[in-house]
N, C-alpha and C. Protein backbone atom coordinates (compact mmCIF):
# COMPACT_ATOMS: atom_id res chain seq x y z
N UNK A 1 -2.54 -15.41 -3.99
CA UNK A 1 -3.33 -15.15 -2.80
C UNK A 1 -2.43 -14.50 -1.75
N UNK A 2 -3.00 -13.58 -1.26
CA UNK A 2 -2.06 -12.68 -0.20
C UNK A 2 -3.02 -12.72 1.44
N UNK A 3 -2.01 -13.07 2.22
CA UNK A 3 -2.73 -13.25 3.86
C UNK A 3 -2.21 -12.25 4.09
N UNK A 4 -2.67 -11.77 5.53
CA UNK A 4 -2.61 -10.39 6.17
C UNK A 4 -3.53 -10.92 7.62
N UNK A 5 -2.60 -10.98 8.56
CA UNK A 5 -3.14 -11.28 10.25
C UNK A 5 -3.73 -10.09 11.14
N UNK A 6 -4.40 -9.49 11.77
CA UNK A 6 -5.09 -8.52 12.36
C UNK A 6 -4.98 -9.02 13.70
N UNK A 7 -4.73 -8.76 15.03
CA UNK A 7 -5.12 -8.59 16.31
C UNK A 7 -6.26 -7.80 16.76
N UNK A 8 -7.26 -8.27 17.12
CA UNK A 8 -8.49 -7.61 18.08
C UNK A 8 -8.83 -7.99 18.94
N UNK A 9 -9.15 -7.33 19.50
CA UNK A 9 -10.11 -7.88 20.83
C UNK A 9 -11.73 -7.84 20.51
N UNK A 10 -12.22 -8.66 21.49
CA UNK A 10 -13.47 -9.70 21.34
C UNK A 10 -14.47 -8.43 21.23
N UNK A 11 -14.49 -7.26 21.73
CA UNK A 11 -15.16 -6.23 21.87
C UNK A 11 -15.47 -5.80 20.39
N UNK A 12 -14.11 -5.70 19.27
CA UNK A 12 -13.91 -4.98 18.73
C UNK A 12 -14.24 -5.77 17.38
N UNK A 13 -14.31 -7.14 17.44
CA UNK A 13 -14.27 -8.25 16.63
C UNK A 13 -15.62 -8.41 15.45
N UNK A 14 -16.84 -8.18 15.75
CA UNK A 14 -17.73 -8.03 14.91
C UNK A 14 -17.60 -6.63 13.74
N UNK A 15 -17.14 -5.65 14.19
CA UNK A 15 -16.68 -4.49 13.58
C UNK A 15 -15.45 -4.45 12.60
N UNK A 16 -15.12 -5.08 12.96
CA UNK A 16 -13.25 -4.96 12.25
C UNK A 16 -13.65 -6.03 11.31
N UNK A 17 -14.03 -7.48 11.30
CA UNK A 17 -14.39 -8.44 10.44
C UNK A 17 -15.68 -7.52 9.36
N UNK A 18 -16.93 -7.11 9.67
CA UNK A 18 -17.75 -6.21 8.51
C UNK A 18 -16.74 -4.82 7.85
N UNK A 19 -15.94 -4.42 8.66
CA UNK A 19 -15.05 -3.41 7.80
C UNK A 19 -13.83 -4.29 6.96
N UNK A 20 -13.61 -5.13 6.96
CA UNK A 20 -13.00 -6.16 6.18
C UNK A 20 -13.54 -6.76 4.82
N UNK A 21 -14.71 -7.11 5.58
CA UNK A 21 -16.11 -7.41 4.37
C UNK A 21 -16.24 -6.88 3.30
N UNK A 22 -16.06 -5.16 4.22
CA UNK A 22 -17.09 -4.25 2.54
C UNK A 22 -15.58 -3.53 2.09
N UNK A 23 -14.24 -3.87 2.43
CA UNK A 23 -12.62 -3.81 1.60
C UNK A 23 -13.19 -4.87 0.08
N UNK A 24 -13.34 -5.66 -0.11
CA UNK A 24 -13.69 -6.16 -0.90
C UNK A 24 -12.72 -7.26 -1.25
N UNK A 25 -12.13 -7.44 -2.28
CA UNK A 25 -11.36 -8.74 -2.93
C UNK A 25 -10.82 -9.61 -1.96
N UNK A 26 -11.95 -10.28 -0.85
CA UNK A 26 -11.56 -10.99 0.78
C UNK A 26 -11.94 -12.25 0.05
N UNK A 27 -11.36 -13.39 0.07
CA UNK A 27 -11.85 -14.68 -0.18
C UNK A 27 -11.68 -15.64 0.98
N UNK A 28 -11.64 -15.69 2.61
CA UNK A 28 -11.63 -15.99 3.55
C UNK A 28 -11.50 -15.46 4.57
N UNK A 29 -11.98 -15.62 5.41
CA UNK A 29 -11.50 -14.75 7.19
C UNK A 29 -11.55 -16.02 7.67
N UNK A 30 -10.83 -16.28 8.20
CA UNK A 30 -10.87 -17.29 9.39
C UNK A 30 -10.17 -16.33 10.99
N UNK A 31 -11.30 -16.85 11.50
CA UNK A 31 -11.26 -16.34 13.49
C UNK A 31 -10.37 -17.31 14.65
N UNK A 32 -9.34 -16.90 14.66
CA UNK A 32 -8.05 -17.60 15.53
C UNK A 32 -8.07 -16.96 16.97
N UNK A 33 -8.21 -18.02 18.42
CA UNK A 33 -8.15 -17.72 19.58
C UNK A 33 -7.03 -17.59 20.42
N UNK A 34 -7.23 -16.76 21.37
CA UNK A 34 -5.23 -16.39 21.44
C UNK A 34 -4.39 -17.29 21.45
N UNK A 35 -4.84 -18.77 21.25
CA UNK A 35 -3.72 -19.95 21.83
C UNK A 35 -3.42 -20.70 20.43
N UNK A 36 -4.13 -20.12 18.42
CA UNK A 36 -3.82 -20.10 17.49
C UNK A 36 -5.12 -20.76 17.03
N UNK A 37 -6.13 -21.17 17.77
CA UNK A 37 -6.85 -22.25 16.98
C UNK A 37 -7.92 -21.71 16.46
N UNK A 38 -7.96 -22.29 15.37
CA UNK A 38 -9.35 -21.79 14.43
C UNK A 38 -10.44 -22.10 15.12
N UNK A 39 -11.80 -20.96 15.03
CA UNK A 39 -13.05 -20.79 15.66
C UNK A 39 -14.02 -20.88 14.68
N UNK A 40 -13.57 -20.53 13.68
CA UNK A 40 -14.80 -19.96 12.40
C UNK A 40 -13.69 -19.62 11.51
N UNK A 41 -14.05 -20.13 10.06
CA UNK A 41 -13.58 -19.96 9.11
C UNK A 41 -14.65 -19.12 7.81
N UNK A 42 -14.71 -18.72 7.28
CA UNK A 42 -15.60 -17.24 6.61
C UNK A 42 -15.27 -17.36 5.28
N UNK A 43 -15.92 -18.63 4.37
CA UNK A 43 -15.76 -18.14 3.17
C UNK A 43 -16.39 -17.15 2.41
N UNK A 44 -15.91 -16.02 1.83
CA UNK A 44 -16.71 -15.20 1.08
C UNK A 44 -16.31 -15.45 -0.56
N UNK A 45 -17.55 -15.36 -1.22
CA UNK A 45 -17.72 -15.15 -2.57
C UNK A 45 -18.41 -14.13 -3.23
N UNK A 46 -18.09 -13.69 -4.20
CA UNK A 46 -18.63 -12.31 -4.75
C UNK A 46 -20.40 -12.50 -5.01
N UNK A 47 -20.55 -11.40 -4.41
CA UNK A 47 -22.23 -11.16 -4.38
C UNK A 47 -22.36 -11.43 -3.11
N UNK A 48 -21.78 -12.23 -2.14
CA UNK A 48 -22.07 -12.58 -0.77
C UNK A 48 -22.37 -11.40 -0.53
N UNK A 49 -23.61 -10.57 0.30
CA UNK A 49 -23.57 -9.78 1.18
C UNK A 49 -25.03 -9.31 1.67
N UNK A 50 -25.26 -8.44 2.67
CA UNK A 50 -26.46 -8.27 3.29
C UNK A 50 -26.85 -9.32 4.17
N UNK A 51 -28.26 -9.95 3.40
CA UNK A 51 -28.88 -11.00 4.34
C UNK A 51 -28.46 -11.82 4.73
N UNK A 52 -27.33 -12.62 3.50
CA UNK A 52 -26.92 -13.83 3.47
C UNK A 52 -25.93 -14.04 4.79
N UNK A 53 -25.01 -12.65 5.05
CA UNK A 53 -24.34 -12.63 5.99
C UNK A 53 -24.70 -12.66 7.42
N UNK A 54 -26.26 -12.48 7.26
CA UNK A 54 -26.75 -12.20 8.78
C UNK A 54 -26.56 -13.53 9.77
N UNK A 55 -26.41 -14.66 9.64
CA UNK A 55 -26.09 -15.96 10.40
C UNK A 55 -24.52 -16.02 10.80
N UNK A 56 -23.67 -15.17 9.90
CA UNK A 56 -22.64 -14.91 10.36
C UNK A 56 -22.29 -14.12 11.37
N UNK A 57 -22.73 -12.85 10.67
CA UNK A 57 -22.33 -11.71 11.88
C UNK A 57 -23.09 -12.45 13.53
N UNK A 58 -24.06 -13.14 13.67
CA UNK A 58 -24.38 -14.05 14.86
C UNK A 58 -23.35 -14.44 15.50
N UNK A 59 -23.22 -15.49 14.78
CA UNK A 59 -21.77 -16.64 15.00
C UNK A 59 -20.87 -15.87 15.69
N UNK A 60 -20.09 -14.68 15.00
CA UNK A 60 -19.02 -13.68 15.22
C UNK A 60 -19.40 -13.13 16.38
N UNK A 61 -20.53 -12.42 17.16
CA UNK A 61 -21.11 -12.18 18.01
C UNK A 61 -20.86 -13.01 18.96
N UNK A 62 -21.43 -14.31 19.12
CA UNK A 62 -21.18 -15.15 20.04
C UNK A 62 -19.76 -16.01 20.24
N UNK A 63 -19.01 -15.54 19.32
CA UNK A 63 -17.87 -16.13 19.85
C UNK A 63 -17.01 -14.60 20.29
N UNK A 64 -17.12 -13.46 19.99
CA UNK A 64 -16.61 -12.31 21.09
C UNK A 64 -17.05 -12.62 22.05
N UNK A 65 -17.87 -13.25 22.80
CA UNK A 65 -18.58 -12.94 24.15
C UNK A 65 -17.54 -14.15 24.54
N UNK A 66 -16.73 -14.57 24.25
CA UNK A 66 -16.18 -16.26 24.68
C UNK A 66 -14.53 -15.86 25.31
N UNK A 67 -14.06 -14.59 24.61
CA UNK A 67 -12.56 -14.41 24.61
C UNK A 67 -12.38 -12.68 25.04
N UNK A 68 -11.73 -12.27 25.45
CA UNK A 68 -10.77 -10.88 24.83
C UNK A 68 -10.18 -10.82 23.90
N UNK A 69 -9.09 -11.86 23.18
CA UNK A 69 -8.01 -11.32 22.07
C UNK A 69 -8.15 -11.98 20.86
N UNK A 70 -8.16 -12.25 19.67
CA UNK A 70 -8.53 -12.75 18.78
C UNK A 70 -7.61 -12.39 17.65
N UNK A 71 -7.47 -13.46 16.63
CA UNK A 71 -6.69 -12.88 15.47
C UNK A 71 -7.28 -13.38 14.22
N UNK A 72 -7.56 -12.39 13.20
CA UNK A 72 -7.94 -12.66 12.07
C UNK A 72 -7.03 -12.81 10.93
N UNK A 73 -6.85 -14.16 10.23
CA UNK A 73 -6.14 -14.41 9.13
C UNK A 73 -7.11 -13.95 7.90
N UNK A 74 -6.62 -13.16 7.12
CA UNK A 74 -7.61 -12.47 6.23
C UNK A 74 -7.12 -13.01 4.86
N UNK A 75 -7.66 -13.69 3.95
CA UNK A 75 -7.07 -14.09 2.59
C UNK A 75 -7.57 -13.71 1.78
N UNK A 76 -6.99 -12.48 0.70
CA UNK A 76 -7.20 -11.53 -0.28
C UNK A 76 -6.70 -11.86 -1.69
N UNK A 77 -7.45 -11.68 -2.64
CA UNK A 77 -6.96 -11.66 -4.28
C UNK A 77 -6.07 -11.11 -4.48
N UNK A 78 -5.18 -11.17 -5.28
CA UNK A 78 -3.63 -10.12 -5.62
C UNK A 78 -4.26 -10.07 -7.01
């Protein structure tokens, strides 16, 4: 399993997490607030996508409106 951390801002945060999404071999996102603490953790499994995601991309939505800076721990298949 390979991590990879991202910096965004809250603006930018619903966008950068769905362009993450459709990278593919993602088996977690978890959403970290500038002071380290987990907000949302994002398990994905293969076939996850479209509708199923729509309660997410919400969630993700309403927690940009909460912060400016944000960091995504992204955990990928090797």
């Amino acid at each position: 399993m390979q991590t990879e951390e991202h910096k965004v801002s809250g603006k930018n945060l619903l966008g950068r997490v769905k362009e993450i999404v459709r990278q593919g071999n993602i088996r977690r996102i978890t959403i970290k607030n500038a002071k380290g603490k987990s907000l949302l953790e994002i398990p994905l499994t293969i076939g996850v996508v479209g509708v199923a995601l729509l309660p997410v991309w919400a969630a993700i939505g309403a927690i940009a409106a909460l912060a400016a800076d944000y960091t995504l721990v992204v955990e990928k298949e090797v």
